[in-house]
C-alpha atoms as a PDB file:
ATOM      1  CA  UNK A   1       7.936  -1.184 -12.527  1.00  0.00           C
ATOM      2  CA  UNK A   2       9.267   2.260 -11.913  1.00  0.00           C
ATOM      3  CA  UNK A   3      10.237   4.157 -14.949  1.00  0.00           C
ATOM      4  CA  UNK A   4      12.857   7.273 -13.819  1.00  0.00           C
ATOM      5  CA  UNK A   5      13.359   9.526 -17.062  1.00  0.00           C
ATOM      6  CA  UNK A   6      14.043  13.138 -17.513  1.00  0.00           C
ATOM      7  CA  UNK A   7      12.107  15.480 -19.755  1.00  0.00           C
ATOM      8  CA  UNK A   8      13.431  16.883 -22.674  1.00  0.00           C
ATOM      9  CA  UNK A   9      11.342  19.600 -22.794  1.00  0.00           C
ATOM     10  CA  UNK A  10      11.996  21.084 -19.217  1.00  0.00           C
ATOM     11  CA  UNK A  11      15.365  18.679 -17.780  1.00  0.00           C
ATOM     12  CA  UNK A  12      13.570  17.737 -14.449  1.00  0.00           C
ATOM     13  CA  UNK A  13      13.087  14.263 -13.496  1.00  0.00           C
ATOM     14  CA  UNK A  14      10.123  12.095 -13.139  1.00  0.00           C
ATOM     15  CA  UNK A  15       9.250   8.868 -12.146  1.00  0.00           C
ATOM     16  CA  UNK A  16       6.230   6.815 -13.794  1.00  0.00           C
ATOM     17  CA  UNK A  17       4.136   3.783 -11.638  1.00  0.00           C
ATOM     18  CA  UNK A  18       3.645   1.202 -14.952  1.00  0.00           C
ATOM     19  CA  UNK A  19       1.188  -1.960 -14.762  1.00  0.00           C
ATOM     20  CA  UNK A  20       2.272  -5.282 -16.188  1.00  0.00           C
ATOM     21  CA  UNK A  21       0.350  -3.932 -19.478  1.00  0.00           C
ATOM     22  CA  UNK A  22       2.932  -1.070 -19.706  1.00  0.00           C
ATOM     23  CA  UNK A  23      -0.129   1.694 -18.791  1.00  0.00           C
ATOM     24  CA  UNK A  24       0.959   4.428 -15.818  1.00  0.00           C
ATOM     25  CA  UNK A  25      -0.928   3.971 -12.938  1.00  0.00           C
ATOM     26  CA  UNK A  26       0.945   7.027 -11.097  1.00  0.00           C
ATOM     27  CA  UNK A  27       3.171   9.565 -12.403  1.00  0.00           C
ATOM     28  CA  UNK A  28       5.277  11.803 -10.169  1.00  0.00           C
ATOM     29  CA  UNK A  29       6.046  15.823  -9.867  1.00  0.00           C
ATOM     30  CA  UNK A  30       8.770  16.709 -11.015  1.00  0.00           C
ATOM     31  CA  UNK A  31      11.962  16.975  -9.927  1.00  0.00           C
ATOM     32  CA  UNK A  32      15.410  18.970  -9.714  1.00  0.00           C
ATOM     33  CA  UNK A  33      17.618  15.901 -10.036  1.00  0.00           C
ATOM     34  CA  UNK A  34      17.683  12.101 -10.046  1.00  0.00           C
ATOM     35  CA  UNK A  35      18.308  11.969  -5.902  1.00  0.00           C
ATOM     36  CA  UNK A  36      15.162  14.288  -5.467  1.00  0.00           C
ATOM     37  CA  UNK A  37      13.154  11.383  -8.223  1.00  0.00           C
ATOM     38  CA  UNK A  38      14.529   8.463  -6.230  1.00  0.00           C
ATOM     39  CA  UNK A  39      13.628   9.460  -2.364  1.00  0.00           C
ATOM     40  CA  UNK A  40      10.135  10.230  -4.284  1.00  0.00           C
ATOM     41  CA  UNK A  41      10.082   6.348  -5.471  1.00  0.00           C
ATOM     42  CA  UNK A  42      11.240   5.389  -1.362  1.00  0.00           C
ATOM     43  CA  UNK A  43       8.288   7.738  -0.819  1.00  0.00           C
ATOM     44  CA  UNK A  44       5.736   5.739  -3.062  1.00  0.00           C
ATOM     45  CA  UNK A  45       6.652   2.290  -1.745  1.00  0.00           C
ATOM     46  CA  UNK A  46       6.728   3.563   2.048  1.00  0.00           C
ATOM     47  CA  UNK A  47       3.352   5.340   1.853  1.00  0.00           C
ATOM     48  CA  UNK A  48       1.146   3.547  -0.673  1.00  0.00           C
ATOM     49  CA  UNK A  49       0.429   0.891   2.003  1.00  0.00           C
ATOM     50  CA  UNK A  50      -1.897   3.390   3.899  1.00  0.00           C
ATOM     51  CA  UNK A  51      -5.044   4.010   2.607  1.00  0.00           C
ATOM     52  CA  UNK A  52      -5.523   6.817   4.469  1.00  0.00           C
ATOM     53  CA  UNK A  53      -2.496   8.217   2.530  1.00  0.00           C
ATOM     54  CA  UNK A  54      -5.140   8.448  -0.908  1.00  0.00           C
ATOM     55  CA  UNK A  55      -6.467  11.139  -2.308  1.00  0.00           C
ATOM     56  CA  UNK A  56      -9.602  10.599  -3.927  1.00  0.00           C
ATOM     57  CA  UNK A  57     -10.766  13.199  -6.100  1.00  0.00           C
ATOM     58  CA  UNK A  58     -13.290  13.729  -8.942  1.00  0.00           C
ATOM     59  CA  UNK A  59     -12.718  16.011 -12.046  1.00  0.00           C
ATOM     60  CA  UNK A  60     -14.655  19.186 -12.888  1.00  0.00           C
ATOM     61  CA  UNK A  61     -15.697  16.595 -16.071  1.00  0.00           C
ATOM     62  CA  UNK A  62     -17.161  13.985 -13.932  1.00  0.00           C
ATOM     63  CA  UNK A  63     -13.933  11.607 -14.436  1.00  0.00           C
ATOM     64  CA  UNK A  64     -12.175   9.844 -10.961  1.00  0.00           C
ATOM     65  CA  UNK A  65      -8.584  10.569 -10.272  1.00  0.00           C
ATOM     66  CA  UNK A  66      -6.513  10.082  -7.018  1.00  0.00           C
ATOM     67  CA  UNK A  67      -3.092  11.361  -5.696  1.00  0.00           C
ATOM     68  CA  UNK A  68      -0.472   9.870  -3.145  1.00  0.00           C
ATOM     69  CA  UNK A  69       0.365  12.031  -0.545  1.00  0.00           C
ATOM     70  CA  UNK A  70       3.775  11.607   1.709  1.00  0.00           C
ATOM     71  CA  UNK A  71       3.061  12.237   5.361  1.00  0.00           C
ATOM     72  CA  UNK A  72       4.217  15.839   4.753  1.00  0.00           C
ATOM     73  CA  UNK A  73       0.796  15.978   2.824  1.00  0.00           C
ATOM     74  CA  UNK A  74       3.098  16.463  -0.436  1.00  0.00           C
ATOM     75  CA  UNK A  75       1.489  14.868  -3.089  1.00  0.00           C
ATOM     76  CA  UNK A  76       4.393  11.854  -4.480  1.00  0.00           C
ATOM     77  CA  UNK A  77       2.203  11.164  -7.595  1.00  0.00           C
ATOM     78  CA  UNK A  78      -1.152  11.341  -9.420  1.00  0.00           C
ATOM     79  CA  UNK A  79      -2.742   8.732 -11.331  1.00  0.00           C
ATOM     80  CA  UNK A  80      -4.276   9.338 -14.618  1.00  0.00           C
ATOM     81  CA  UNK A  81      -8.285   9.831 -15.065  1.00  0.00           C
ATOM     82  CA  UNK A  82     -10.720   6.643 -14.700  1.00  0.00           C
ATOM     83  CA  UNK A  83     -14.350   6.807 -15.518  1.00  0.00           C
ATOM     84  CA  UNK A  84     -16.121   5.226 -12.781  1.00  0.00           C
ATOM     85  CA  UNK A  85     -15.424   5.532  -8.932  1.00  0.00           C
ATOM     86  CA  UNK A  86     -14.469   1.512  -9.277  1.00  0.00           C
ATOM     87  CA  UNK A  87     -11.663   1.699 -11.920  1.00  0.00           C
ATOM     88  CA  UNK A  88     -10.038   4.592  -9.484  1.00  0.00           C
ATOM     89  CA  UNK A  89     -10.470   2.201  -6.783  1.00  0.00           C
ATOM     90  CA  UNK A  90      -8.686  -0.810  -8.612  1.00  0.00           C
ATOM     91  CA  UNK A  91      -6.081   1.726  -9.644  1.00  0.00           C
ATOM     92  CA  UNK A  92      -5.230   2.490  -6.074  1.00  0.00           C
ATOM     93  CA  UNK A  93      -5.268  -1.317  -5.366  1.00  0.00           C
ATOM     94  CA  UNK A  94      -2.815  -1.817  -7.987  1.00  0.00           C
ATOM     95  CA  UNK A  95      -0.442   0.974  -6.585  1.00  0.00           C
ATOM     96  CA  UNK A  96      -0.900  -0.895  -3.336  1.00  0.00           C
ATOM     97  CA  UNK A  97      -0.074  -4.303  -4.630  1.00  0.00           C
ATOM     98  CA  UNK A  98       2.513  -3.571  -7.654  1.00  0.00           C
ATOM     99  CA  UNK A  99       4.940  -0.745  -5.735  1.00  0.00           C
ATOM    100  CA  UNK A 100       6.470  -2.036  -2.640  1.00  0.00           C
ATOM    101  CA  UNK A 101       8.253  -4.484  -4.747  1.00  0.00           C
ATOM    102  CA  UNK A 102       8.487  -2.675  -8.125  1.00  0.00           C
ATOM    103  CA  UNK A 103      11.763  -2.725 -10.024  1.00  0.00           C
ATOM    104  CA  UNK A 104      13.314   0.503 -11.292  1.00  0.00           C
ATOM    105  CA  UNK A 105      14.159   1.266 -14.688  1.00  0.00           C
ATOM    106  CA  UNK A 106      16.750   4.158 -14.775  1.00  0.00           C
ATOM    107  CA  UNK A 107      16.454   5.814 -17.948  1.00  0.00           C
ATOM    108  CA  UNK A 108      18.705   8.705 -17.337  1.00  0.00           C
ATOM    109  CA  UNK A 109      22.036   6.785 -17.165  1.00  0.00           C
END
């Protein structure tokens, strides 16, 4: 599920990618307004189903981490920090899998 909120702290909008279990598996930039957090949802859902579109990077502290890129080469989200090369790969699988049909759960209305 999609979670589309806007921060107290700064007013911009973000999306979150959630897992069945509730945990983010991508979290978005943010945003100037809901539109802007929206086309970046499209964005996940139209590019996650390249592979080619992922990011794969590893952290100065030895943890794995990836971002989504739009074809722009924008980054659309970033996932959180996995500690082996495997769980970043089954995180990327789960964007794959979970987003072209995820839900969205509009939390700013």
């Amino acid at each position: 599920m999609f979670e589309l909120f806007q921060s107290e702290a700064n007013e911009k909008y973000y999306f979150h990618l959630k897992a069945k279990n509730s945990q983010i598996i991508l979290a978005s930039q943010a945003y100037a307004d809901t539109s802007g957090a929206k086309n970046g949802i499209e964005s996940v859902k139209t590019n996650c189903a390249d592979d080619s579109k992922f990011e794969r990077k590893t952290a100065a502290n030895g943890k794995f981490h990836f971002n989504l890129k739009a074809a722009n080469g924008q980054i659309i989200g970033t996932s959180q920090m996995y500690a082996s090369e495997a769980g970043m790969e089954k995180g990327i699988e789960s964007v794959k899998t979970n987003a072209p049909s995820a839900e969205t759960e509009d939390k700013t209305v």
